[in-house]
C-alpha atoms as a PDB file:
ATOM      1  CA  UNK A   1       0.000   0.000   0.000  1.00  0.00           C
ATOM      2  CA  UNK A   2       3.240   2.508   0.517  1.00  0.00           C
ATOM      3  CA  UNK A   3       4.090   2.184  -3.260  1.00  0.00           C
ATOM      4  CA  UNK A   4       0.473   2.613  -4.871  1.00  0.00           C
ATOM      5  CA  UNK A   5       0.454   5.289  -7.303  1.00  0.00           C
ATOM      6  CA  UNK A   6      -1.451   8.151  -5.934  1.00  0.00           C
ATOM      7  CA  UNK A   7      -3.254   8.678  -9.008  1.00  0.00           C
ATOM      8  CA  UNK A   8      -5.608   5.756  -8.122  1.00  0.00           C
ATOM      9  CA  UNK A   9      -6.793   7.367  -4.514  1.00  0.00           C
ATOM     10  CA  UNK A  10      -5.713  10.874  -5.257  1.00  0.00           C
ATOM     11  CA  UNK A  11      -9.129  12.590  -6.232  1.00  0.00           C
ATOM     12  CA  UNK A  12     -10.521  10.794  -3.289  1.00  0.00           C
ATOM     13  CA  UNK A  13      -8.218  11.943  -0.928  1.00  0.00           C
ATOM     14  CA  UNK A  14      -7.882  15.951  -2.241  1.00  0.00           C
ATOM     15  CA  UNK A  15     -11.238  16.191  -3.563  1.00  0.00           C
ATOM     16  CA  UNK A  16      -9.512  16.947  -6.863  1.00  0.00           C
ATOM     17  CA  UNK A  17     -13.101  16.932  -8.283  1.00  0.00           C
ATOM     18  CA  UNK A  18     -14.536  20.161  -6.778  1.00  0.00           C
ATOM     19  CA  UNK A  19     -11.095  21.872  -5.290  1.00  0.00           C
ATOM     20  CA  UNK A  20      -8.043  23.326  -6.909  1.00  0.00           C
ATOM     21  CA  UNK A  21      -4.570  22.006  -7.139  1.00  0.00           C
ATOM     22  CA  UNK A  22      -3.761  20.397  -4.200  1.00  0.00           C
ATOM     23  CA  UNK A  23      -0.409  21.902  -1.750  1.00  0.00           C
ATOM     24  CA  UNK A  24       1.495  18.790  -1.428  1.00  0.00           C
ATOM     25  CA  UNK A  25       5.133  18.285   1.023  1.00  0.00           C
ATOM     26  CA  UNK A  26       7.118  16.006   2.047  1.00  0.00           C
ATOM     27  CA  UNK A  27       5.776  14.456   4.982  1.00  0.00           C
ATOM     28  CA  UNK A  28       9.339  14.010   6.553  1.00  0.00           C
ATOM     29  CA  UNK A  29       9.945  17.921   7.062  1.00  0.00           C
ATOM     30  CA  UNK A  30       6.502  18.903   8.269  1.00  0.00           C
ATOM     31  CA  UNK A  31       6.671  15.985  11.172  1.00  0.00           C
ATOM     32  CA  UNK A  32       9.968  17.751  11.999  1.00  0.00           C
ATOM     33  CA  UNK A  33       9.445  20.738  12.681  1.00  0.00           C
ATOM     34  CA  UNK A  34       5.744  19.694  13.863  1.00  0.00           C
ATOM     35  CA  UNK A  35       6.878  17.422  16.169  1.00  0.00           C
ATOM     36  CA  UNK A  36       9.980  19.838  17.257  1.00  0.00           C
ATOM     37  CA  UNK A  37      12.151  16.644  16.911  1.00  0.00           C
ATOM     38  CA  UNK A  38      14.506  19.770  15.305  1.00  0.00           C
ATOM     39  CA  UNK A  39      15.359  20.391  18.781  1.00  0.00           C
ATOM     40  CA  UNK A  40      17.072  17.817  19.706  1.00  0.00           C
ATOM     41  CA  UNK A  41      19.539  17.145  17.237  1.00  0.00           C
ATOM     42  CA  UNK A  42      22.777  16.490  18.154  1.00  0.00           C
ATOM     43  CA  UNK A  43      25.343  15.838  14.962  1.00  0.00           C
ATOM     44  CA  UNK A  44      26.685  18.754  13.723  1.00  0.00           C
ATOM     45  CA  UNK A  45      26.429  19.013   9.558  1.00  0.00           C
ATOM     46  CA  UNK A  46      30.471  19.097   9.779  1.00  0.00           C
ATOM     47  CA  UNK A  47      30.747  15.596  10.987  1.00  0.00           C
ATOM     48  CA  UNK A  48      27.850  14.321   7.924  1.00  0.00           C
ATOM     49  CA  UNK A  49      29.425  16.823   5.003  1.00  0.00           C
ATOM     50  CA  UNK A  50      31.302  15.435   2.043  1.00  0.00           C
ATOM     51  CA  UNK A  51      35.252  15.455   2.848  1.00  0.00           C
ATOM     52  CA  UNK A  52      35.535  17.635  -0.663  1.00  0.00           C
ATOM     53  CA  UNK A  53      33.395  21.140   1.967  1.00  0.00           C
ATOM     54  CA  UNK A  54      36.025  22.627   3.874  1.00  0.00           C
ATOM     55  CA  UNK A  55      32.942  23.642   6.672  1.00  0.00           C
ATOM     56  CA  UNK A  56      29.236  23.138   6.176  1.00  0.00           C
ATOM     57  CA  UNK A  57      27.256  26.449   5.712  1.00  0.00           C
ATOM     58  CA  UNK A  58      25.133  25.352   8.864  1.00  0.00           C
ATOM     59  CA  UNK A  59      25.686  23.623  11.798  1.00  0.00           C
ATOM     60  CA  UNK A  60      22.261  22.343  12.040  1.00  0.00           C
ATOM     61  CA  UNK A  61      20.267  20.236   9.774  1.00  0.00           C
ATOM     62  CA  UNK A  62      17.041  22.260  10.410  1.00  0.00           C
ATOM     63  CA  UNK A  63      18.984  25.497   8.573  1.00  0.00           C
ATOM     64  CA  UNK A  64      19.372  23.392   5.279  1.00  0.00           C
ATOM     65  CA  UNK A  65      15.469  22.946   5.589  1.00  0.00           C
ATOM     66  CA  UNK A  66      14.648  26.626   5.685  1.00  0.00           C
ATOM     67  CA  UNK A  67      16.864  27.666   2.827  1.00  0.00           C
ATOM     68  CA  UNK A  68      15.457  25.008   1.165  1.00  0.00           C
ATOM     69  CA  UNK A  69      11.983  26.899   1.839  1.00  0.00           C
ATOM     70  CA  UNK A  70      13.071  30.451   1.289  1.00  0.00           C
ATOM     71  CA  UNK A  71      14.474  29.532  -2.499  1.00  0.00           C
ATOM     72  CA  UNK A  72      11.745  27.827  -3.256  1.00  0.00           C
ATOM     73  CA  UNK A  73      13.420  24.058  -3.850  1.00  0.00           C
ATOM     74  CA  UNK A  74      11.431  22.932  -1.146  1.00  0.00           C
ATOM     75  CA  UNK A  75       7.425  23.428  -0.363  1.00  0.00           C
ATOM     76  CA  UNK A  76       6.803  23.899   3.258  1.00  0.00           C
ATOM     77  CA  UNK A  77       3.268  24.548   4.829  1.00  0.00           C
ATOM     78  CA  UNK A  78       1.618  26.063   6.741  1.00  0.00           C
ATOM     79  CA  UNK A  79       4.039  28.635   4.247  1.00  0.00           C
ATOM     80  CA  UNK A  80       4.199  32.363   5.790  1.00  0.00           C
ATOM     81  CA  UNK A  81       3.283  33.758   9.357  1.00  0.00           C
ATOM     82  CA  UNK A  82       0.181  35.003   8.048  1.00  0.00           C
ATOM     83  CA  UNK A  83      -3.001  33.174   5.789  1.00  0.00           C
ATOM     84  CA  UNK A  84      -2.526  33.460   2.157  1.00  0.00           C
ATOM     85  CA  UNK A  85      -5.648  34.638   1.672  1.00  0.00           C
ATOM     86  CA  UNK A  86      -4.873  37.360   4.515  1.00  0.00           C
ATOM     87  CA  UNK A  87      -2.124  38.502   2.531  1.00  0.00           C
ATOM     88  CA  UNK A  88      -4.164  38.728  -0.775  1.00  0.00           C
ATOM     89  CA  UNK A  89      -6.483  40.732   1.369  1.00  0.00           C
ATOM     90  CA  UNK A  90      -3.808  43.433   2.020  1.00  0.00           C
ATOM     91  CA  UNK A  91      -2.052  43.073  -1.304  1.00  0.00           C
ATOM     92  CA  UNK A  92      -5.298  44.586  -2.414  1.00  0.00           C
ATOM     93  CA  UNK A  93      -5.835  46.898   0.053  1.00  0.00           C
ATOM     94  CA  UNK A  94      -2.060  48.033  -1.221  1.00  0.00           C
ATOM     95  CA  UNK A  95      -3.266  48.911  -4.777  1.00  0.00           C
ATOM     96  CA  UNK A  96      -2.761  45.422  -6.349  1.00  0.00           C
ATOM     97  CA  UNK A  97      -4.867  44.885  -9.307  1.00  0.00           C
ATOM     98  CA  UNK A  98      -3.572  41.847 -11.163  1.00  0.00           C
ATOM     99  CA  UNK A  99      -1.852  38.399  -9.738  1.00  0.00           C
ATOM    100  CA  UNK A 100       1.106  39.713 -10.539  1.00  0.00           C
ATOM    101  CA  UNK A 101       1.141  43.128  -8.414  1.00  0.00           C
ATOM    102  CA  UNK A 102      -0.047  40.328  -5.857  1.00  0.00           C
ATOM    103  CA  UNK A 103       3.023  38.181  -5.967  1.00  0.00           C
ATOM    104  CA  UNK A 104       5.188  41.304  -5.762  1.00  0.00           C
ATOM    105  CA  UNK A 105       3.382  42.592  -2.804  1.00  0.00           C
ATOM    106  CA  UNK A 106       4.519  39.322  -0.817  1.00  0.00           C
ATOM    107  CA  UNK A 107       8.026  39.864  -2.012  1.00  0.00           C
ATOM    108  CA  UNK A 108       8.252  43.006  -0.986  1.00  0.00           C
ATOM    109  CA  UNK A 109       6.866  41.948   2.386  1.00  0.00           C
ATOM    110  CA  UNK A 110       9.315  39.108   2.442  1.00  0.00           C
ATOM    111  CA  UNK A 111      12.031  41.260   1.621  1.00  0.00           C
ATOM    112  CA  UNK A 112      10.977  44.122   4.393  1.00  0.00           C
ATOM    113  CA  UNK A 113      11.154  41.664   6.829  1.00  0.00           C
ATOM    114  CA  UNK A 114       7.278  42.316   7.365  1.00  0.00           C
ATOM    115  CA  UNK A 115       6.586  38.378   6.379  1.00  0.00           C
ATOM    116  CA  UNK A 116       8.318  35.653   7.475  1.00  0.00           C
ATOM    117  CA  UNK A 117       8.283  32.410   6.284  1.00  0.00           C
ATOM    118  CA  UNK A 118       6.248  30.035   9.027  1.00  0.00           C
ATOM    119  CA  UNK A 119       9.489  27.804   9.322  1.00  0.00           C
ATOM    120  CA  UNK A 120      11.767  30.468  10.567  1.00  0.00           C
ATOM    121  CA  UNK A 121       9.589  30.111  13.936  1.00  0.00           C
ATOM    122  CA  UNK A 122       7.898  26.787  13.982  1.00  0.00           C
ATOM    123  CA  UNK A 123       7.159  27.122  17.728  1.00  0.00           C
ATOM    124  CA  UNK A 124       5.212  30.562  17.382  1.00  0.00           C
ATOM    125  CA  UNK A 125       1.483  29.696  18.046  1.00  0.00           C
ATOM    126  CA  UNK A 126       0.119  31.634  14.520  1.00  0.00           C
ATOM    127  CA  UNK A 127       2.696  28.482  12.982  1.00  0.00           C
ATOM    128  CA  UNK A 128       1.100  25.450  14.379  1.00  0.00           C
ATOM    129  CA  UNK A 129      -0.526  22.864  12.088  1.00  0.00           C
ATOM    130  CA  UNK A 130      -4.589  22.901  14.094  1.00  0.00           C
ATOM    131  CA  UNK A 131      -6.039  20.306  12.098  1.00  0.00           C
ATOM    132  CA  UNK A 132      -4.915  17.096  11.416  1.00  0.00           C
ATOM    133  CA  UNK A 133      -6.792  14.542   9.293  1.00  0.00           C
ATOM    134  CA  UNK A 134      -5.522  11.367   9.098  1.00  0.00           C
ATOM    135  CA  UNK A 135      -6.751   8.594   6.378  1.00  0.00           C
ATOM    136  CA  UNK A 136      -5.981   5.100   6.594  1.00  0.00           C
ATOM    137  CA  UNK A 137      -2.637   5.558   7.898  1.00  0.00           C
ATOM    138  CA  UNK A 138      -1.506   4.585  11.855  1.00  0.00           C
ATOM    139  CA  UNK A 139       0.567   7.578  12.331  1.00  0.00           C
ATOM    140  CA  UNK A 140       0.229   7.622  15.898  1.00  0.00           C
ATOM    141  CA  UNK A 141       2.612   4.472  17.497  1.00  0.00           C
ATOM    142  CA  UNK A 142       3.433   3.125  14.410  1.00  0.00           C
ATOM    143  CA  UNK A 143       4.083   5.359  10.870  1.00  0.00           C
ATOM    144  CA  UNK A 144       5.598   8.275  12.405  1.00  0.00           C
ATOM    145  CA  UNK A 145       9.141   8.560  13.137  1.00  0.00           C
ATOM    146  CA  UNK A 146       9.553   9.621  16.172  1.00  0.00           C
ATOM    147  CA  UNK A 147       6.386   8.749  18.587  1.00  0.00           C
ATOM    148  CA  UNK A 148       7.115  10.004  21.639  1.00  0.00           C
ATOM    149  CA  UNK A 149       8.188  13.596  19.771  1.00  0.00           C
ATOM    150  CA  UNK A 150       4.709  13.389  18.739  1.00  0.00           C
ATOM    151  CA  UNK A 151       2.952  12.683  21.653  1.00  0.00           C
ATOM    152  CA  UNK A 152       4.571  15.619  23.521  1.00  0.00           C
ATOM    153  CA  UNK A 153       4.789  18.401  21.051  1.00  0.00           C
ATOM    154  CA  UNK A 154       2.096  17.629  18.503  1.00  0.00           C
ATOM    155  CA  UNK A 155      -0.539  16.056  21.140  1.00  0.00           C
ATOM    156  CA  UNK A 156       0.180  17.868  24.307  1.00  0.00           C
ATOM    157  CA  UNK A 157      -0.657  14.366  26.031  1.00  0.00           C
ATOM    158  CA  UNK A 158       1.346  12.002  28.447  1.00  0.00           C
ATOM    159  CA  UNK A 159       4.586  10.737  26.795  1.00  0.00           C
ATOM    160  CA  UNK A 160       7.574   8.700  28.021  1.00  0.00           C
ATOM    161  CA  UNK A 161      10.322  11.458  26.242  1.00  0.00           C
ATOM    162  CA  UNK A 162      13.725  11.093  27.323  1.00  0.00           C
ATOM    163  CA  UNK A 163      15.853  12.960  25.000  1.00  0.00           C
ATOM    164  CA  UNK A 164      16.437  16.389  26.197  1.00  0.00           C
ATOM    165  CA  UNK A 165      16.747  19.485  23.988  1.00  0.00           C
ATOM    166  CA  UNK A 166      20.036  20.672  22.484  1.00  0.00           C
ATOM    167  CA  UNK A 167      20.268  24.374  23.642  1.00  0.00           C
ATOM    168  CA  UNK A 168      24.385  24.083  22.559  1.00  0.00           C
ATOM    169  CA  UNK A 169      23.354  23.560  18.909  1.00  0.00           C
ATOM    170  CA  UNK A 170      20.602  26.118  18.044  1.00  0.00           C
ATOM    171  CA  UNK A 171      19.772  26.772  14.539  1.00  0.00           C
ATOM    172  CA  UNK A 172      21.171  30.228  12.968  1.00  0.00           C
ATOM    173  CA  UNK A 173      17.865  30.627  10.766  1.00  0.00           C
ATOM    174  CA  UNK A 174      15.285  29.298  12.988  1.00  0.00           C
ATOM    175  CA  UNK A 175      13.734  31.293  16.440  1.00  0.00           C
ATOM    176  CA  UNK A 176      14.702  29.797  19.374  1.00  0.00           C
ATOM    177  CA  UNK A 177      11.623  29.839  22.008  1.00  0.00           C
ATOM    178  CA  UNK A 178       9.842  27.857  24.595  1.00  0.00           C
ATOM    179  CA  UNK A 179       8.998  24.218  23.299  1.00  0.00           C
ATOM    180  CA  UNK A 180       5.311  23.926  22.436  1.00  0.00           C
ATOM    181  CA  UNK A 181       3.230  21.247  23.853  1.00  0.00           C
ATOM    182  CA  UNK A 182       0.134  20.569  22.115  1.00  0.00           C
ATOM    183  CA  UNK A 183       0.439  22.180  18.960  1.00  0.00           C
ATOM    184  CA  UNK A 184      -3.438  20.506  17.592  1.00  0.00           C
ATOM    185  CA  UNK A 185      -6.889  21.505  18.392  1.00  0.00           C
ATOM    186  CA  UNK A 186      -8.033  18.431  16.403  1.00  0.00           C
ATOM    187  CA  UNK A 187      -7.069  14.955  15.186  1.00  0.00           C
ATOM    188  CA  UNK A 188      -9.650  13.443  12.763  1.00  0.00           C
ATOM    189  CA  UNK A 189      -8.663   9.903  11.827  1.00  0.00           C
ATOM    190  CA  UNK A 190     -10.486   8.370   8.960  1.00  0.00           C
ATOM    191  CA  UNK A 191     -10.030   4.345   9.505  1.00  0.00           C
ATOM    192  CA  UNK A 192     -11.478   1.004   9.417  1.00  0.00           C
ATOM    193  CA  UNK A 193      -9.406   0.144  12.865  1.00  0.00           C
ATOM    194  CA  UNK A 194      -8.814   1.109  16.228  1.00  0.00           C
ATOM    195  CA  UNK A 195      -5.382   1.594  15.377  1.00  0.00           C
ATOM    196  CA  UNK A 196      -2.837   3.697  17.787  1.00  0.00           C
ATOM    197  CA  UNK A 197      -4.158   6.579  15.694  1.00  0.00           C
ATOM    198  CA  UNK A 198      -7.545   6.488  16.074  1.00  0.00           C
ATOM    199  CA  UNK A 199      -7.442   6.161  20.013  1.00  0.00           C
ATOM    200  CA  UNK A 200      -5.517   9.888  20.313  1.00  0.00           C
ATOM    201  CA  UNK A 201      -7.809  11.074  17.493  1.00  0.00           C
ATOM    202  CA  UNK A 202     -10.939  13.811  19.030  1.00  0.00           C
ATOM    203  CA  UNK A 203     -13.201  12.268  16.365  1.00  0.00           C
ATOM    204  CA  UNK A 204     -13.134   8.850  14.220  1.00  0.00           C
ATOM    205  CA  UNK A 205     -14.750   8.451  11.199  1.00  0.00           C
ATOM    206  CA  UNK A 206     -15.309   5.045   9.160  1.00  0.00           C
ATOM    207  CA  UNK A 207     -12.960   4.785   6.106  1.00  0.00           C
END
């Protein structure tokens, strides 16, 4: 089931029928920062780089991430500090007329320092993922990487975390605050079991 084609569940599963283009990332670097498991790292990016770098540009792994974000090589949601549809608000309320005095609003903004991309400051509360539906996958105790990161952080709930966090190795590009606990309001699971998942979900739905 890990290697179907998504083609064959994919209008299902983003209502590709009556929505537009889905937003799509890599599940690995939204759990990360999600889950805060980026504080805790403890491997400097000199000890993993290629013999042929003289020094990494970063320390921390988490840095590569948000370059990776701010150039545009890598999608990462939720994507700025404030709703898109916020900032098309304003872009209007600027004098935009056209998509394209739009985009150059939010570059402007980005370039001003007035936006920020959500990544920069995953632990600021107007950056946390709310909702969470889950379909058909156990990612509570069994598909995520990293459960007890998600109990803590994500859930807010009782957790048996033993790692502690890495204040000696703090990201250059990322805001360094208190650790969130409980970053959801909701956790929909859509399943045919009583998986892991579905008993830390607030509502279960049949699949």
């Amino acid at each position: 089931e890990k290697c179907r084609v998504p083609e064959g569940w994919g209008t299902i599963a983003f209502g590709r029928d009556w929505s537009g283009t889905p937003r799509l990332q890599n599940g690995t670097s939204f759990y990360y920062f999600a889950t805060n498991q980026w504080r805790y790292e403890e491997i400097p990016m000199d000890e993993l780089a290629s013999p042929l770098v003289k020094k990494a540009r970063y320390q921390h792994p988490a840095d590569y991430n948000v370059l990776a974000a701010r150039l545009g090589w890598l999608p990462s949601y939720p994507q700025f500090n404030r709703n898109s549809l916020q900032l098309f608000e304003e872009a209007k309320s600027a004098g935009a007329e056209t998509e394209k005095e739009a985009v150059q609003y939010v570059v402007d903004q980005l370039k001003n320092n007035q936006l920020k991309f959500a990544v920069e400051d995953p632990d600021h509360p107007d950056n946390f993922p709310r909702n969470l539906f889950v379909w058909r996958s156990n990612l509570i105790s069994s598909s995520g990487k990293g459960h007890e990161y998600f109990l803590k952080h994500l859930l807010g709930t009782a957790n048996g975390l033993l790692g502690k966090e890495n204040e000696t190795m703090k990201p250059e590009e990322i805001e360094w605050r208190e650790a969130a606990e409980g970053k959801l309001d909701l956790l929909v699971s859509v399943d045919f079991r009583m998986a892991g998942n579905a008993l830390y979900s607030d509502i279960v739905l049949p699949a």
